[in-house]
Protein backbone atom coordinates (compact mmCIF):
# COMPACT_ATOMS: atom_id res chain seq x y z
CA UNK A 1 2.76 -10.57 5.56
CA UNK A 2 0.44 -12.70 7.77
CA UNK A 3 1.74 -13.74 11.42
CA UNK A 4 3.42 -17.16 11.43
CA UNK A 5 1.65 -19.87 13.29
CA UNK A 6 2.85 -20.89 16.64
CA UNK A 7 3.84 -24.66 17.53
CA UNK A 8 2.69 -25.42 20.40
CA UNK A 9 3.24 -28.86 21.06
CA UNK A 10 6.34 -31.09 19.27
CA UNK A 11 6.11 -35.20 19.64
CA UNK A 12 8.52 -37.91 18.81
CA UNK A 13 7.34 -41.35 18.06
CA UNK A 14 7.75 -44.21 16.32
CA UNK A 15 4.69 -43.68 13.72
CA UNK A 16 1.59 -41.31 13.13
CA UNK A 17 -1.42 -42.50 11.45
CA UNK A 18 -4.60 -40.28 10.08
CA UNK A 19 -8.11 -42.51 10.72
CA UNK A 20 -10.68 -41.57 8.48
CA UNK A 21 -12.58 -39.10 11.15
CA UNK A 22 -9.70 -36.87 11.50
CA UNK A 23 -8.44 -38.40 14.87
CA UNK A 24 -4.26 -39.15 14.49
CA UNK A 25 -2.74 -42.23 15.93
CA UNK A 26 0.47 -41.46 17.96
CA UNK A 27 2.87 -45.08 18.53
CA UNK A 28 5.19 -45.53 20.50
CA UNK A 29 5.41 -41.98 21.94
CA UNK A 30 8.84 -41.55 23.73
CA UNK A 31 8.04 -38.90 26.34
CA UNK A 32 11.52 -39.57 27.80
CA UNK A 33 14.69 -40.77 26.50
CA UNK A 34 15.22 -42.92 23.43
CA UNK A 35 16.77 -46.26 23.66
CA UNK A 36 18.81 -48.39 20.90
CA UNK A 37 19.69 -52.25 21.70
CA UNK A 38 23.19 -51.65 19.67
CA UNK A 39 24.88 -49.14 17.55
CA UNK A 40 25.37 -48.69 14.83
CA UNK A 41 21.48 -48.76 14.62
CA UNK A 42 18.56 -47.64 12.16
CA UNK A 43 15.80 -46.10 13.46
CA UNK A 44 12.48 -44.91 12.51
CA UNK A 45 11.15 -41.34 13.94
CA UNK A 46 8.17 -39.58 12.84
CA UNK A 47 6.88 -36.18 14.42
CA UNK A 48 3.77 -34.82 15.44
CA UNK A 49 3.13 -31.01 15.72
CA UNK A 50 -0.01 -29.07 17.65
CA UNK A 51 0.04 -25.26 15.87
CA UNK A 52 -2.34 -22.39 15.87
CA UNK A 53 -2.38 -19.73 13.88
CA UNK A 54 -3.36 -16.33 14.21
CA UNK A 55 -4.57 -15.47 10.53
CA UNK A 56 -4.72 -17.23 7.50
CA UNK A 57 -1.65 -17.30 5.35
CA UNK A 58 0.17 -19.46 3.48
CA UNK A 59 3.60 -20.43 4.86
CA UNK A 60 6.67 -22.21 4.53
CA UNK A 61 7.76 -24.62 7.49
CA UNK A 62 11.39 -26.94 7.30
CA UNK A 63 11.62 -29.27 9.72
CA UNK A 64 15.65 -30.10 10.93
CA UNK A 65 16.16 -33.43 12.09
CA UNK A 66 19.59 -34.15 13.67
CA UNK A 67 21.44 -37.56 15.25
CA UNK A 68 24.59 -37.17 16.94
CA UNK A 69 27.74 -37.34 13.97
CA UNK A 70 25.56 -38.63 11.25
CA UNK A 71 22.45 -37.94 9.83
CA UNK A 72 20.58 -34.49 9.48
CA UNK A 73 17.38 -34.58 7.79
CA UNK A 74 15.30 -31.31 6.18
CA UNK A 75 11.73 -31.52 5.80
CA UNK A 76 10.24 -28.94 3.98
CA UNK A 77 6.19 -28.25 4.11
CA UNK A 78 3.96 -25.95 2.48
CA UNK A 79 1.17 -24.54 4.61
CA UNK A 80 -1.84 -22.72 3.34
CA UNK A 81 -3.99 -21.76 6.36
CA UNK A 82 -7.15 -20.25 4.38
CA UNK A 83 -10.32 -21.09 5.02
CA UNK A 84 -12.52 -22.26 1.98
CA UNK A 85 -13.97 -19.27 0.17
CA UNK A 86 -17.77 -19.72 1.92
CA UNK A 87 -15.93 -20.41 5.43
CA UNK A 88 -14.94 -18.33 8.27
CA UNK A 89 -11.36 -18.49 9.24
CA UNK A 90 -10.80 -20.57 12.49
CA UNK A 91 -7.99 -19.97 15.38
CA UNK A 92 -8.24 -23.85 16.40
CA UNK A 93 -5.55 -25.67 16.92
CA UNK A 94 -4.09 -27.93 14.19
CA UNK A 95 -2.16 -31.13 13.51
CA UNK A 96 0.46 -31.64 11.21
CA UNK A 97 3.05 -34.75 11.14
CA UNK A 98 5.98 -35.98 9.22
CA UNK A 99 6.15 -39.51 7.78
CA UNK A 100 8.49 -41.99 9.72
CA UNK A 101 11.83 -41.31 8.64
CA UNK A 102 14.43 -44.14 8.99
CA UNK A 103 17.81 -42.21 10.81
CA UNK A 104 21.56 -43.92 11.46
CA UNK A 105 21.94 -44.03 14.94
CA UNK A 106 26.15 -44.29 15.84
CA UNK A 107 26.56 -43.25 18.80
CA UNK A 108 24.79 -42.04 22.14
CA UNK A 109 23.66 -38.04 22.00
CA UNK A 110 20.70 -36.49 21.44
CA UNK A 111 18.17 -36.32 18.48
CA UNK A 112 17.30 -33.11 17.90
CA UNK A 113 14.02 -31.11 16.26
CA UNK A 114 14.57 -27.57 15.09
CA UNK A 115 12.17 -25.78 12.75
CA UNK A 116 12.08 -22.72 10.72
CA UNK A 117 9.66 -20.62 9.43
CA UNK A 118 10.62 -19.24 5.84
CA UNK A 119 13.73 -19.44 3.87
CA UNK A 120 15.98 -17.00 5.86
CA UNK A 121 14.79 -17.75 9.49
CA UNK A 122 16.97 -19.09 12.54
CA UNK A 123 16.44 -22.82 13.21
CA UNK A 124 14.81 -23.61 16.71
CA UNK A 125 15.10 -26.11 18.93
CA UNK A 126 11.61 -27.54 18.97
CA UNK A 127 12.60 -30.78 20.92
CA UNK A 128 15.69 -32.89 22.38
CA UNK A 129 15.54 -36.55 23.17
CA UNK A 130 18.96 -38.02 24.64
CA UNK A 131 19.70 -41.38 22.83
CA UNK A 132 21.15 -44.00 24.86
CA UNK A 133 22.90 -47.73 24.26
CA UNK A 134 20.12 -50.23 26.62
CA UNK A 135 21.62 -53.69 26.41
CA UNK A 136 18.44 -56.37 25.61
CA UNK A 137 17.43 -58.16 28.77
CA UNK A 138 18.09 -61.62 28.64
């Protein structure tokens, strides 16, 4: 069974985009906390990974999303790492991202990302962003 790839990097942000040349589009990265203007609220989170992989393989990745008291959110991806049959296998790093994904926000806490390799695996904390109440500026 082939090594699993390593993530490297995990990103929070409002939305990812793919341009046509490969590059990704992170907006609205929050690099530290996370702030709502009132609660109950609805937000929309999408998440960017960096991973490398050791060998080729084909693996199975969920993604755990949790919000303090209310929402928990799998995302489950498929991953075949194989290079194309006339292709050499390549150790670069890779990208992979999740859609946005609108969450109910209730109260202050952190939102969590935990991933898991397989179907038996131990979830790990990938990320934690604290979510705090800011009051609009008038």
């Amino acid at each position: 069974m082939p090594h699993e790839p390593k993530i490297e990097t995990a990103l929070v942000c409002d939305d990812v985009r793919r341009e046509q040349s490969g590059k990704d589009i992170l907006i609205g990265v929050y690099t530290a906390g996370i702030g709502v203007p009132a609660l109950p609220s609805q937000q929309r989170f999408a998440f960017w990974l960096m991973l490398s992989a050791p060998e080729p393989g084909a693996f199975s990745l969920t993604l755990r999303i949790l919000v303090p008291q209310t929402t928990r959110a799998d995302v489950r991806m498929e991953l075949d790492i194989s290079p194309k049959p006339d292709a050499v296998f390549s150790q670069e790093p890779f990208a992979l991202f999740t859609p946005p994904l609108l969450l109910q926000i209730t109260e202050p806490g952190d939102l969590e990302l935990q991933a898991r390799w397989g179907e038996r695996g131990k979830f790990r904390t990938l990320l934690r962003k604290p979510i705090a109440l800011i009051p609009p500026t008038p």
